[in-house]
C-alpha atoms as a PDB file:
ATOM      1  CA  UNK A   1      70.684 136.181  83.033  1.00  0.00           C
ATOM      2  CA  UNK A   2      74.089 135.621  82.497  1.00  0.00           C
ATOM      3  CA  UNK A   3      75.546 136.912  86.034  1.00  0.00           C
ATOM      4  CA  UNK A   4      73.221 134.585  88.559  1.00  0.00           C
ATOM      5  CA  UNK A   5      74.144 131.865  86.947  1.00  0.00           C
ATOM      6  CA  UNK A   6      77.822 132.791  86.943  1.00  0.00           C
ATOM      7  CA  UNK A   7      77.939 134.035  90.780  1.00  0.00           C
ATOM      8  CA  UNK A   8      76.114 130.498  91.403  1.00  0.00           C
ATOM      9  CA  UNK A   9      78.884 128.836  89.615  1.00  0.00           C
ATOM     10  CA  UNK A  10      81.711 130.808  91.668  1.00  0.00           C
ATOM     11  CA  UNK A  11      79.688 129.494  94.814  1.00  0.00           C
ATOM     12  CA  UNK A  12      79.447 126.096  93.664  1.00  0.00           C
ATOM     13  CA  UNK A  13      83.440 125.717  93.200  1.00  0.00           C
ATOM     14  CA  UNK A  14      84.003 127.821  96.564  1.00  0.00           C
ATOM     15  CA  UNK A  15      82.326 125.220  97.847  1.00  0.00           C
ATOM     16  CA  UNK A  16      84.161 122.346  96.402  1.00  0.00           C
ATOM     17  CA  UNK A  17      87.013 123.652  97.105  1.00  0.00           C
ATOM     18  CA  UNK A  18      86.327 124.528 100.649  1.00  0.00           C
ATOM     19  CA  UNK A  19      85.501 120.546 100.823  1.00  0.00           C
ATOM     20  CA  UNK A  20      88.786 119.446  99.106  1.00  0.00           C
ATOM     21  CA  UNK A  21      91.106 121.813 101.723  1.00  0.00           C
ATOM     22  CA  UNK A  22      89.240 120.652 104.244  1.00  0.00           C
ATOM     23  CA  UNK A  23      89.511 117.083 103.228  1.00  0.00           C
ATOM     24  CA  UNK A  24      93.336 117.736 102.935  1.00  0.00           C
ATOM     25  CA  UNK A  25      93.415 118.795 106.248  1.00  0.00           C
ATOM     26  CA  UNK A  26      91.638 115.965 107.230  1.00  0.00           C
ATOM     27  CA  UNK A  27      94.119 113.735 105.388  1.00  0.00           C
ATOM     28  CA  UNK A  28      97.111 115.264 106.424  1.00  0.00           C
ATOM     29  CA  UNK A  29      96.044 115.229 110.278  1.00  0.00           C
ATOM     30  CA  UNK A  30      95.734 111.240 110.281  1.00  0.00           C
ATOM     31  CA  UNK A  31      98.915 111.179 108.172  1.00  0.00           C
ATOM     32  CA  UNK A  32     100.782 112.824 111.680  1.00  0.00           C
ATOM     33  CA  UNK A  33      99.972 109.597 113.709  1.00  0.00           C
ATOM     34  CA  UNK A  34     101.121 107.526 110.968  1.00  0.00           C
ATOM     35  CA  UNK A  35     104.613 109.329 110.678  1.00  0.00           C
ATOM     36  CA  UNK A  36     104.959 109.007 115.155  1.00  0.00           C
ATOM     37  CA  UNK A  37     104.186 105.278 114.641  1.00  0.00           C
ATOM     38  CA  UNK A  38     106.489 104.757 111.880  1.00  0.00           C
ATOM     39  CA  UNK A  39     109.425 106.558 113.700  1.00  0.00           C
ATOM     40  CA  UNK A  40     108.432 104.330 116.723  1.00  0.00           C
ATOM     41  CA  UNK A  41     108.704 101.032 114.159  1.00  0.00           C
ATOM     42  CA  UNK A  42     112.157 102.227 113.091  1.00  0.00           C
ATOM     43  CA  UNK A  43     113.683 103.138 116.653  1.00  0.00           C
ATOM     44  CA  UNK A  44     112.128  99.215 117.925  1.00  0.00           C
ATOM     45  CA  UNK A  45     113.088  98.254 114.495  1.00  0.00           C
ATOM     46  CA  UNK A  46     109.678  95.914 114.461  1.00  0.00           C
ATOM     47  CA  UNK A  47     109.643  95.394 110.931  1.00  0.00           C
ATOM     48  CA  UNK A  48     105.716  93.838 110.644  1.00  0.00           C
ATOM     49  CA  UNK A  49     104.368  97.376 112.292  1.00  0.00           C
ATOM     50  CA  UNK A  50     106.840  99.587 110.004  1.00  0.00           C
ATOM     51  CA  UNK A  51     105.182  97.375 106.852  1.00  0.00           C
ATOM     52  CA  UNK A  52     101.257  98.074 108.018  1.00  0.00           C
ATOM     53  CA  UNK A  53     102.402 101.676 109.001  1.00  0.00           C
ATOM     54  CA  UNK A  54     103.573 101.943 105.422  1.00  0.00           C
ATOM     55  CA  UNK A  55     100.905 100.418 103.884  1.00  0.00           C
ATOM     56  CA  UNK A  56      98.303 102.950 105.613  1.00  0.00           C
ATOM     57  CA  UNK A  57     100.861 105.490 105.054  1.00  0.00           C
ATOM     58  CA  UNK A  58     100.475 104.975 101.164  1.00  0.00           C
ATOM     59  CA  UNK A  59      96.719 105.113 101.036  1.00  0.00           C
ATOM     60  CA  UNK A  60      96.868 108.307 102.604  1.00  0.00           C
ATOM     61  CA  UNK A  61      99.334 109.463 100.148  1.00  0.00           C
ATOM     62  CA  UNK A  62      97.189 108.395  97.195  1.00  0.00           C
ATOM     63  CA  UNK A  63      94.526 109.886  98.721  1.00  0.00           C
ATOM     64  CA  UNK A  64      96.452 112.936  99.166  1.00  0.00           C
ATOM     65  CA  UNK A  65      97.840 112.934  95.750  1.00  0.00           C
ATOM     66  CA  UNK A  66      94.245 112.930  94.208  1.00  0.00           C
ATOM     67  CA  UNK A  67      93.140 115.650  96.369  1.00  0.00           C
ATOM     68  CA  UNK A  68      95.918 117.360  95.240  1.00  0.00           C
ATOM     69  CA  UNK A  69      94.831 117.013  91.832  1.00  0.00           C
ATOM     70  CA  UNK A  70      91.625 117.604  92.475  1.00  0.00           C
ATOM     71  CA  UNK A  71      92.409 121.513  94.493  1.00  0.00           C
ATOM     72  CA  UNK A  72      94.683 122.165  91.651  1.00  0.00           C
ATOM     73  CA  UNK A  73      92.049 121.623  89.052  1.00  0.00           C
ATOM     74  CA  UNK A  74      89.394 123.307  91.147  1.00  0.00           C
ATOM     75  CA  UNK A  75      91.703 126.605  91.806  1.00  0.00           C
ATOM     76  CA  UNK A  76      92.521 127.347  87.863  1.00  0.00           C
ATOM     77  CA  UNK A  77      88.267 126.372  87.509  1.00  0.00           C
ATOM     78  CA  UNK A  78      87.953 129.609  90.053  1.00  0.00           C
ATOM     79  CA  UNK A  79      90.481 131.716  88.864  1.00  0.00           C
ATOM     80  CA  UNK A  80      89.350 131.774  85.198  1.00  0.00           C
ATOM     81  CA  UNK A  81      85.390 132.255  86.340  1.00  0.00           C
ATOM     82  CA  UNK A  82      86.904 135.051  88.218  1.00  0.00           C
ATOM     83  CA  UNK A  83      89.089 136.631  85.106  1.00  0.00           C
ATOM     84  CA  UNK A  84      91.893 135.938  88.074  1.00  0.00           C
ATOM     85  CA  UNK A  85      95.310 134.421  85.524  1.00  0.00           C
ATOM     86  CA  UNK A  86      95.546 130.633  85.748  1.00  0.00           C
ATOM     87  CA  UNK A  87      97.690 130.254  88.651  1.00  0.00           C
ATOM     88  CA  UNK A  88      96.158 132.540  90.816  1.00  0.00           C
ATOM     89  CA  UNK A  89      96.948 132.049  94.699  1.00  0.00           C
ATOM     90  CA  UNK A  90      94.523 130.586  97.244  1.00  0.00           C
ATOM     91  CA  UNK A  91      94.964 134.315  98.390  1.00  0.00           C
ATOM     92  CA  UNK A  92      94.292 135.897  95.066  1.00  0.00           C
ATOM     93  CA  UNK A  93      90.899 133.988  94.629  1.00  0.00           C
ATOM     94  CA  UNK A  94      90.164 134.412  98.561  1.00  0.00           C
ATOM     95  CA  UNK A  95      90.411 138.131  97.824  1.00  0.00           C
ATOM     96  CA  UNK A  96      88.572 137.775  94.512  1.00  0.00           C
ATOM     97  CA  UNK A  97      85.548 136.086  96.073  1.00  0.00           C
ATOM     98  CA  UNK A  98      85.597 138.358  98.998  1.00  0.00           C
ATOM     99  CA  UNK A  99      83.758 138.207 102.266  1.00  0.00           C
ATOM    100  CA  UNK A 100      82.725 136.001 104.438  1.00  0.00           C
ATOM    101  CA  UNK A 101      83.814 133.177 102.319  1.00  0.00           C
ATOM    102  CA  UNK A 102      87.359 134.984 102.259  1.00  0.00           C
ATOM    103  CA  UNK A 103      88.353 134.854 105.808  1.00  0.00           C
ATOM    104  CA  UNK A 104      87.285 131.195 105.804  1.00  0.00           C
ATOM    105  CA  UNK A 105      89.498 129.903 102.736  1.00  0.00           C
ATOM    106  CA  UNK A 106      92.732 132.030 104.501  1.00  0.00           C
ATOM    107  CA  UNK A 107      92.032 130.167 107.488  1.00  0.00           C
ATOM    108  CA  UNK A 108      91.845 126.698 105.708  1.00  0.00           C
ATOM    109  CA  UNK A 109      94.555 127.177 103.924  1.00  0.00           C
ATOM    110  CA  UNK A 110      96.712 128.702 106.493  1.00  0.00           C
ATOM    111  CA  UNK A 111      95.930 125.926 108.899  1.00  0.00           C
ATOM    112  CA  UNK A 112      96.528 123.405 105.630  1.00  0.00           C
ATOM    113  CA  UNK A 113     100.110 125.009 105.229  1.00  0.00           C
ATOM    114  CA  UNK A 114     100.875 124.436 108.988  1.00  0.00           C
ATOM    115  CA  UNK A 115      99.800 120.548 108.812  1.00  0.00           C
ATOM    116  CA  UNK A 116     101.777 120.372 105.947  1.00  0.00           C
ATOM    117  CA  UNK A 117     104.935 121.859 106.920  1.00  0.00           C
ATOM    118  CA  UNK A 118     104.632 119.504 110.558  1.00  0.00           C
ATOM    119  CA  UNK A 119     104.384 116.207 108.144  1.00  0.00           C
ATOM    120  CA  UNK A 120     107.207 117.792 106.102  1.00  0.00           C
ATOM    121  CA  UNK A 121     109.720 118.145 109.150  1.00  0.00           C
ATOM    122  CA  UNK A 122     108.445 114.451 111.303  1.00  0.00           C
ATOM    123  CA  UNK A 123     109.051 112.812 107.376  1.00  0.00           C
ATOM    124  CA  UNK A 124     112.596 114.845 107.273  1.00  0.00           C
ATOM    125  CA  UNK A 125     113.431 113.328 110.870  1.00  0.00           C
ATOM    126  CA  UNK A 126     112.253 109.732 110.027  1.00  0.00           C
ATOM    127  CA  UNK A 127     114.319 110.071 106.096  1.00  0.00           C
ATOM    128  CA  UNK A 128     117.389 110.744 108.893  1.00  0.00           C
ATOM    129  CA  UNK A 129     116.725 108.028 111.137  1.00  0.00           C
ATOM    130  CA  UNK A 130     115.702 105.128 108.493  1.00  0.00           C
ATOM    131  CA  UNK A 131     119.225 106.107 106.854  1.00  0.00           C
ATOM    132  CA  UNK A 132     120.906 105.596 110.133  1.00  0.00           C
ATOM    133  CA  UNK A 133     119.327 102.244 110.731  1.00  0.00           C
ATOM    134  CA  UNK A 134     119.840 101.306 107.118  1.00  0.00           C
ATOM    135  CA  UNK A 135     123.835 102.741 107.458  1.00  0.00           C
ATOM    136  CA  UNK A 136     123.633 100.440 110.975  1.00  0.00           C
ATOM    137  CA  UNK A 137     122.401  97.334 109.472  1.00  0.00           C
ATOM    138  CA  UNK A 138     124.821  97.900 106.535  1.00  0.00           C
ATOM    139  CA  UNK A 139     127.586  97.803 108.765  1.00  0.00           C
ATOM    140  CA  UNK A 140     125.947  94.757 111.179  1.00  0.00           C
ATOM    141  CA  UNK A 141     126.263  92.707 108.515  1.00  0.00           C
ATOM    142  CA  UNK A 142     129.628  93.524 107.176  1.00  0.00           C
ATOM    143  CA  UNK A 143     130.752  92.348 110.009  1.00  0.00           C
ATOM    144  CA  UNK A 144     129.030  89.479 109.931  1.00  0.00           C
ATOM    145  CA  UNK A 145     130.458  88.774 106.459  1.00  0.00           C
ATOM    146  CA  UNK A 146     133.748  89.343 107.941  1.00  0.00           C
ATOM    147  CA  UNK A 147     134.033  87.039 110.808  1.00  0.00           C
ATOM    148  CA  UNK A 148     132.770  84.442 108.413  1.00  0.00           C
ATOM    149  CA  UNK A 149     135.003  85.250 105.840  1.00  0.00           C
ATOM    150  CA  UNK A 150     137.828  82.658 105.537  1.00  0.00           C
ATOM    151  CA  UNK A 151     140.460  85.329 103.901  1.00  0.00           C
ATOM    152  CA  UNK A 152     140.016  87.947 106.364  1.00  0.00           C
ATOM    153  CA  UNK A 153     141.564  90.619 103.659  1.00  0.00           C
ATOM    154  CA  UNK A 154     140.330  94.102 102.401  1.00  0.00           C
ATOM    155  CA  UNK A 155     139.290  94.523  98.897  1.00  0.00           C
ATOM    156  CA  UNK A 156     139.450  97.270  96.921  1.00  0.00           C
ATOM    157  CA  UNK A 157     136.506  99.259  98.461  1.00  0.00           C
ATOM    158  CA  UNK A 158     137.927  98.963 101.931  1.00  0.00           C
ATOM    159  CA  UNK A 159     136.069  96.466 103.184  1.00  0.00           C
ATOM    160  CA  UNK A 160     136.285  92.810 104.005  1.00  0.00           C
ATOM    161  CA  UNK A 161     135.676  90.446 100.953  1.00  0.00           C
ATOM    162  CA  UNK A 162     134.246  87.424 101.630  1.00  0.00           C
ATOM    163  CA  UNK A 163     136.640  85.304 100.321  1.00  0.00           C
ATOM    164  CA  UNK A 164     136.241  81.800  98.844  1.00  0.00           C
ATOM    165  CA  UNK A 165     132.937  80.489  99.078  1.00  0.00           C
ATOM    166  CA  UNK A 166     133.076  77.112 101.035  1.00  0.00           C
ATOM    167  CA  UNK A 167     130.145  74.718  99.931  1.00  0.00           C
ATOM    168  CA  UNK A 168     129.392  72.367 102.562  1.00  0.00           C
ATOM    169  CA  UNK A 169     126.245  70.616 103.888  1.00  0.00           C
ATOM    170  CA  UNK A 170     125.252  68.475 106.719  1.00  0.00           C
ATOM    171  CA  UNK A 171     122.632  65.946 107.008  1.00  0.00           C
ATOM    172  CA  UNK A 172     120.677  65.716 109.719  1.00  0.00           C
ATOM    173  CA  UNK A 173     118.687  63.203 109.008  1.00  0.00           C
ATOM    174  CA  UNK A 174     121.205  60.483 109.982  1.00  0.00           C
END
């Protein structure tokens, strides 16, 4: 009595977890557009669509992060139904479960690991490129600072202090 109901248990979390690296996959796919339109907001350095991009950037994430959780919990779930240890590979509890439901979780996860390593190398590339911008606007406004400083002198970083601060106002009204 004891083996149905365990072999309809390994079925039931096959399944969820078939759902969950699917859903990943799902996830991480509309997470790719996101990462092209942020590296487009940085190189026109259009600040409102780098803060929406973000914004929908972060819900995926979140969303990401629970399903995460959630493929984590459901893989140590399958490994210890299967007497597999604890931390048992995707591949370990494919091969556990065997076929046809093995050649589908290799391909899921295989594909999975692809999507993931693309979102790894576009968010490497825009990490690079925000840097630059950040190092660029860094040095736009030293300069700035330093045709408006009135001392026009170096300080003891190397770079142009501002000076005295001259307090001045002008009405307008008048």
């Amino acid at each position: 009595m004891n083996a149905p109901t365990s072999h309809f248990d390994h079925q039931r979390l096959v399944e969820a977890l078939t759902e969950t690296l699917r859903a990943q996959l799902d996830a991480h796919r509309e997470l790719l557009p996101l990462l092209e339109r942020k590296r487009d907001a940085i190189r026109t350095a259009s600040a409102d669509a780098l803060r929406t991009t973000i914004e929908h950037e972060r819900r995926v994430v979140r969303r990401l992060e629970q399903l995460e959780r959630q493929r984590g919990a459901l893989m140590e779930r399958l490994a210890a139904a299967l007497g597999l240890p604890r931390d048992a590979t995707a591949s370990a509890i494919a091969a556990a479960v065997g076929e046809p439901v093995e050649r589908r979780l290799l391909a899921l996860a295989a594909e999975l690991r692809e999507v993931v390593e693309r979102s790894r190398r576009e968010s490497s590339v825009l990490r690079a490129a925000a840097d630059a911008l950040a190092q660029h606007m860094h040095g736009v406004l030293q300069s700035v600072q330093g045709a408006l400083s009135a001392a026009r002198v170096y300080g003891r970083a190397g770079r142009i202090d501002a000076g005295a601060q001259l307090r001045c106002a002008v009405d307008l009204t008048s």
